[in-house]
N, C-alpha and C. Protein backbone atom coordinates (compact mmCIF):
# COMPACT_ATOMS: atom_id res chain seq x y z
N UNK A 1 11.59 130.85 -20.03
CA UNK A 1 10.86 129.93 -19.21
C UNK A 1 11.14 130.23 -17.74
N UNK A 2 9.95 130.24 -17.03
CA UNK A 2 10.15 130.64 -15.62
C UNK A 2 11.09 129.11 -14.44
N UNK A 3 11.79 129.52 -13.54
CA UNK A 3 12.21 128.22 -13.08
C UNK A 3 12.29 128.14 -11.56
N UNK A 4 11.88 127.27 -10.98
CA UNK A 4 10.89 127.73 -9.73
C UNK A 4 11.98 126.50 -8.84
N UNK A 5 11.52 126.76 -7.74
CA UNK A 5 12.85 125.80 -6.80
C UNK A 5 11.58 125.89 -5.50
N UNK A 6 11.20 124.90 -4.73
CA UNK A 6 11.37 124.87 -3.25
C UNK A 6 11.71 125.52 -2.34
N UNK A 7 11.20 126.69 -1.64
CA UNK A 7 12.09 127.44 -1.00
C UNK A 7 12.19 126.69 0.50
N UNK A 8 11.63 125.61 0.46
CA UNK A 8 11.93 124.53 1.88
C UNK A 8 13.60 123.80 1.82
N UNK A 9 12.99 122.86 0.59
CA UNK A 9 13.71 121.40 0.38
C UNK A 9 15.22 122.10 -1.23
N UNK A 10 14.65 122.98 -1.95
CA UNK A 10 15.53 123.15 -3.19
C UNK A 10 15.11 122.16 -4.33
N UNK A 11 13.59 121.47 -3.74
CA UNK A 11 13.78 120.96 -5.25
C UNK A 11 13.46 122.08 -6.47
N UNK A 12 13.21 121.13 -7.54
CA UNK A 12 12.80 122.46 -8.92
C UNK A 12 11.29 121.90 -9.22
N UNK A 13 11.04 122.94 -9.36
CA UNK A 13 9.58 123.00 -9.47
C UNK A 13 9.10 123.08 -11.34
N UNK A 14 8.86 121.65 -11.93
CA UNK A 14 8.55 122.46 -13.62
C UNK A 14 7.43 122.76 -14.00
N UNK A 15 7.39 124.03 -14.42
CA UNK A 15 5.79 124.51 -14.52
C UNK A 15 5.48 123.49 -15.19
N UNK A 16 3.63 123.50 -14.93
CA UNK A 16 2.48 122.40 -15.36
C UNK A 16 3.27 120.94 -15.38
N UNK A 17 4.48 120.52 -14.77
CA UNK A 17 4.27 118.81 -14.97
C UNK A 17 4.33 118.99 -13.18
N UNK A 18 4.64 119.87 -12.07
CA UNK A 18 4.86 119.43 -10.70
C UNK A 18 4.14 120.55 -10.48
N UNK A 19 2.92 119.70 -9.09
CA UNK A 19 2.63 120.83 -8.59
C UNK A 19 3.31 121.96 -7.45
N UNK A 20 2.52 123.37 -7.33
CA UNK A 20 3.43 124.21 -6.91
C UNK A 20 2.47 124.97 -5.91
N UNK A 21 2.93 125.20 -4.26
CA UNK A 21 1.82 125.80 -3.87
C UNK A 21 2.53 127.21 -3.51
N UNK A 22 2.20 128.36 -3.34
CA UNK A 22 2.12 129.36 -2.89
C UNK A 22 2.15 129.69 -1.52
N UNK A 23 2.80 130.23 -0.66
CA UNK A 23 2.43 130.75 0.59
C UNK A 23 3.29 131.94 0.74
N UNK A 24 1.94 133.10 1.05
CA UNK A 24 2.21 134.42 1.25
C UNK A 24 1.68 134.13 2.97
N UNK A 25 2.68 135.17 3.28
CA UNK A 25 3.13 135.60 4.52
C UNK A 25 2.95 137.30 4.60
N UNK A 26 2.10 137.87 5.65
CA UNK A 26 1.84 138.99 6.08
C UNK A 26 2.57 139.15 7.69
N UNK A 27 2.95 140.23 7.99
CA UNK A 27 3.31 139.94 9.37
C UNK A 27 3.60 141.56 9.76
N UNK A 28 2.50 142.10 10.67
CA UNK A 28 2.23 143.17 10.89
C UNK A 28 2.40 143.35 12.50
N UNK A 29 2.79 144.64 13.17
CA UNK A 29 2.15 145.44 14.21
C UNK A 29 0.62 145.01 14.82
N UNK A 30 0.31 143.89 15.68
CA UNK A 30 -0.60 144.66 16.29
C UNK A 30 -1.17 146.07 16.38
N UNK A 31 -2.63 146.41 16.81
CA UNK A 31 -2.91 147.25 17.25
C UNK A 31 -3.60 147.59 18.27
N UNK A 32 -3.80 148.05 19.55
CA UNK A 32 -4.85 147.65 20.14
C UNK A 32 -5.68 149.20 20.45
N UNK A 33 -6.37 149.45 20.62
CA UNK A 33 -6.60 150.78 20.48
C UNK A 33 -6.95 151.12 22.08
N UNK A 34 -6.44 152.78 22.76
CA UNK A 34 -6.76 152.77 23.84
C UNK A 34 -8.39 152.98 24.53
N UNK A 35 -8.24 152.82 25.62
CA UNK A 35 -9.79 153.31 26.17
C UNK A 35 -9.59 154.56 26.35
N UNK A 36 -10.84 154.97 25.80
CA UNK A 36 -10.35 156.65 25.72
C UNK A 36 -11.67 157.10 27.02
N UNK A 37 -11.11 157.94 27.94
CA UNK A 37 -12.10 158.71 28.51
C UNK A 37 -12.73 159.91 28.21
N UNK A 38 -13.64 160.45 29.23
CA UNK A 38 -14.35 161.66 28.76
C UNK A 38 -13.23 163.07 28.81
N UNK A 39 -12.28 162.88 29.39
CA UNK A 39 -11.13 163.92 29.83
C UNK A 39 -9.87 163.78 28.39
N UNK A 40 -10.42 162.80 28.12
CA UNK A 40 -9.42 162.62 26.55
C UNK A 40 -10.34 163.38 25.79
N UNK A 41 -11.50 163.25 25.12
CA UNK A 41 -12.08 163.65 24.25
C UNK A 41 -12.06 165.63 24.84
N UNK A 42 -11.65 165.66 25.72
CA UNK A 42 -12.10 167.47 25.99
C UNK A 42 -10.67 168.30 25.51
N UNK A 43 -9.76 167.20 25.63
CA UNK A 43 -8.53 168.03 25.57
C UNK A 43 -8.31 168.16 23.98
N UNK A 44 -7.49 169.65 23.28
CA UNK A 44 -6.80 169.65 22.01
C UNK A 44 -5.42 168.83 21.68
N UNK A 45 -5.41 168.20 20.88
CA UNK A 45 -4.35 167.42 20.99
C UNK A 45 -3.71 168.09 19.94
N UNK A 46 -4.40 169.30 19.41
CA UNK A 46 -3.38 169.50 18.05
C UNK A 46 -1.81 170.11 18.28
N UNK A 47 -1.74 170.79 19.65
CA UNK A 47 -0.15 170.86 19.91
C UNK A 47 0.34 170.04 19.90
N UNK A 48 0.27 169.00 20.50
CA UNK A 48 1.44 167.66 20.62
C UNK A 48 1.35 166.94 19.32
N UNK A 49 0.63 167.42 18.22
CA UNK A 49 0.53 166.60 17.04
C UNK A 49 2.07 167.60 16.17
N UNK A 50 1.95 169.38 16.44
CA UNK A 50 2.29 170.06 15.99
C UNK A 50 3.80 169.87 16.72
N UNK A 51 3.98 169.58 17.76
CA UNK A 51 5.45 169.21 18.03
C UNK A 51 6.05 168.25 17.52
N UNK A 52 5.29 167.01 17.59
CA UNK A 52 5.98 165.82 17.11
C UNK A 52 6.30 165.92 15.57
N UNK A 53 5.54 166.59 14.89
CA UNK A 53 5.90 166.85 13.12
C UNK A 53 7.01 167.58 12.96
N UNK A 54 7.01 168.76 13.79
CA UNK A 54 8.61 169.63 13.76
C UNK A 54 9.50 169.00 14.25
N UNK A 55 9.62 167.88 15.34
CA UNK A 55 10.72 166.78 15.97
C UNK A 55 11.02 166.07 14.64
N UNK A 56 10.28 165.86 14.05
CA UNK A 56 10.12 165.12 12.90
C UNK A 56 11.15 165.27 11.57
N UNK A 57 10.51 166.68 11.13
CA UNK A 57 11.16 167.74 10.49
C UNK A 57 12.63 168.35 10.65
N UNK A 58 13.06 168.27 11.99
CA UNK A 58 14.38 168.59 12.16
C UNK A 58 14.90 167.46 12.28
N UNK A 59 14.53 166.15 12.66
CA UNK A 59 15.90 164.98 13.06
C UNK A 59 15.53 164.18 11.93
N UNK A 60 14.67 164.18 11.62
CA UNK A 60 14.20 162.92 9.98
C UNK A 60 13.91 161.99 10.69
N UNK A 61 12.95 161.11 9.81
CA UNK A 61 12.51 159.68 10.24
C UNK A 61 13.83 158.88 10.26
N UNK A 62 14.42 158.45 11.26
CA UNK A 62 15.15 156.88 11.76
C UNK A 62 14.94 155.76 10.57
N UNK A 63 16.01 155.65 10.28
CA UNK A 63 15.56 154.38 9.62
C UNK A 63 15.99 153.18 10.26
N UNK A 64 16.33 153.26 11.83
CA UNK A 64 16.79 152.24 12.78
C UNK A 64 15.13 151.88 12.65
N UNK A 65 13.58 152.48 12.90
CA UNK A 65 12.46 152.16 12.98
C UNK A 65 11.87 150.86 12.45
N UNK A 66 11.56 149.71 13.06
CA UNK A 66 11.26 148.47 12.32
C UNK A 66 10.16 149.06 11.33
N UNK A 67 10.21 147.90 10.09
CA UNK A 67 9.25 148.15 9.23
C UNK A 67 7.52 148.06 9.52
N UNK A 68 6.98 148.91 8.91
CA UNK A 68 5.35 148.41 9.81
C UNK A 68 5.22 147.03 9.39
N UNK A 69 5.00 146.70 7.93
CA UNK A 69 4.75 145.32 7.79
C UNK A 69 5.51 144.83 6.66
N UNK A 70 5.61 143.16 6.79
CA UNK A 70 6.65 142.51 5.86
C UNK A 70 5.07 141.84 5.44
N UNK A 71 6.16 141.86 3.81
CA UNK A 71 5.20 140.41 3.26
C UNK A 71 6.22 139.59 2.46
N UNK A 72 5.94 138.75 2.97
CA UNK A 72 6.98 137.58 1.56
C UNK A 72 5.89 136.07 1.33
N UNK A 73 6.39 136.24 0.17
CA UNK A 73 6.11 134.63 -0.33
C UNK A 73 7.11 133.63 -1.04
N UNK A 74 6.87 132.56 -0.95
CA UNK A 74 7.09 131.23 -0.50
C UNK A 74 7.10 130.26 -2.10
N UNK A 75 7.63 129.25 -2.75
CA UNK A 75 6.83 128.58 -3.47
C UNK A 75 7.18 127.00 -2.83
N UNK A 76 6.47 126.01 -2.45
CA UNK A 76 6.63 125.11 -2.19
C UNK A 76 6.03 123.79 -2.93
N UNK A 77 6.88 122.77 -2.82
CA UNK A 77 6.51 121.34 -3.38
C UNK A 77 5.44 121.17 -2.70
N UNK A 78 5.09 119.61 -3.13
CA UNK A 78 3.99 119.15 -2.43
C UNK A 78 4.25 118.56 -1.13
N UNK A 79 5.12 117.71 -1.12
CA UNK A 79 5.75 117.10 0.39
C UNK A 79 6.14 118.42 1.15
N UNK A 80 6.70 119.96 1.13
CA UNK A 80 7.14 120.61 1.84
C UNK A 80 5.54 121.54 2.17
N UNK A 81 4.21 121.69 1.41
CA UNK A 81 2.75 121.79 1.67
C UNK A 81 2.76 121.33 2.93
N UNK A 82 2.43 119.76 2.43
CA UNK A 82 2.12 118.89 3.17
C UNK A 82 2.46 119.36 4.66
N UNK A 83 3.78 119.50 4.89
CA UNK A 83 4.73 119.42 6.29
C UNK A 83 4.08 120.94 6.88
N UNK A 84 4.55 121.94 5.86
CA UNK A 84 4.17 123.42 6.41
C UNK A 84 2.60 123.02 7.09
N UNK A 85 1.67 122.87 6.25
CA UNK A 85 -0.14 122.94 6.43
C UNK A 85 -0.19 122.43 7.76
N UNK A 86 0.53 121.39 8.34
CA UNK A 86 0.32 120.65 9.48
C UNK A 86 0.90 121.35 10.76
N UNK A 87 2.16 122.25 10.42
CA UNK A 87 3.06 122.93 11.37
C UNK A 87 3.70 124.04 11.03
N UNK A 88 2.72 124.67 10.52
CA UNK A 88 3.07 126.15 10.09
C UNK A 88 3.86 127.31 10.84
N UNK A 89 4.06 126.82 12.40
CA UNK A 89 4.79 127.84 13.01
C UNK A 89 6.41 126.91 13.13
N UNK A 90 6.73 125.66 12.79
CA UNK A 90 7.48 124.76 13.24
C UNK A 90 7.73 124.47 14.44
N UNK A 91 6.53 124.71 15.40
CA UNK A 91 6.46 124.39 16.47
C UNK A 91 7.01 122.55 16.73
N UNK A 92 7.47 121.67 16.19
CA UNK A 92 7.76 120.19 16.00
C UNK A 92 9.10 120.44 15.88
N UNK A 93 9.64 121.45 14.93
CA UNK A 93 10.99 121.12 15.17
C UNK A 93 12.02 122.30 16.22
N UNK A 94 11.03 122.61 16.78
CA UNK A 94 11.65 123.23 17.47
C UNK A 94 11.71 122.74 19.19
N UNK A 95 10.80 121.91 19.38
CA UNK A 95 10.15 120.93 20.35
C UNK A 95 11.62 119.66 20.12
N UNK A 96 12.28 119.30 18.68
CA UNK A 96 12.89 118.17 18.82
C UNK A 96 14.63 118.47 19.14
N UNK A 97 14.54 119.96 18.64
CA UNK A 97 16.20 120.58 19.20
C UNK A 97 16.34 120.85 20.96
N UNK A 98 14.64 120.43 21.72
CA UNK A 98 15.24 121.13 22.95
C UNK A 98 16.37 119.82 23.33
N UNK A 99 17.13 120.11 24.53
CA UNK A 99 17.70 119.15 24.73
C UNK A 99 17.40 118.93 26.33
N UNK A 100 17.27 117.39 26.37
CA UNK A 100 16.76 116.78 27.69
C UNK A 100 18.33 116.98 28.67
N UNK A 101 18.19 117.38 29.46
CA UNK A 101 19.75 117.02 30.77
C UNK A 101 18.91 116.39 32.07
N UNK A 102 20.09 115.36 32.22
CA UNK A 102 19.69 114.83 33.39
C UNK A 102 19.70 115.23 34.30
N UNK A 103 19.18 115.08 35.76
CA UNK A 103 18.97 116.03 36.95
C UNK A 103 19.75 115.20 37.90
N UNK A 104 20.75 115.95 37.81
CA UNK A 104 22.13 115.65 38.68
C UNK A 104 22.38 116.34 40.06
């Protein structure tokens, strides 16, 4: 039997008697692509393609390099839905940790 938990709150989730929602998370690289001019399109770029593969080839890919993209998912109750759907970045609780100082 599968056994499912809250990844908000920890409650347990029992299949078919509680409902259970899902949230997948993608989180990628931008891209923006450049403006290319007419002096780009004239030039060969295949040397600097042919260097960077042999740079490549002799030092190995880094694995210091962030990942291109993450995905994870989520299973949540209904009250922890509820809360995410409304404030999905937790922009609220992060607004209630600032702390006010008085101006002394």
């Amino acid at each position: 039997m599968l056994h499912f938990t809250c990844d908000l709150c920890g409650r347990e989730l029992l299949p078919g008697t509680t409902t259970r929602y899902v949230v997948k998370v993608e989180i990628f690289a931008a891209h923006d692509p450049a403006d290319l001019a007419e002096d780009d399109l004239d030039e060969d770029h295949m040397e600097e393609v042919s260097q960077l593969l042999h740079e490549v080839e002799q030092e190995g890919i880094s694995d210091t390099l962030p990942p291109t993209s993450q995905h994870m998912r989520y299973d949540l109750c209904p009250a922890c839905h509820k809360r995410f759907s409304q404030d999905p970045l937790g922009r609220k609780a992060v607004m209630q940790k600032k702390l006010n100082f008085s101006e002394n």
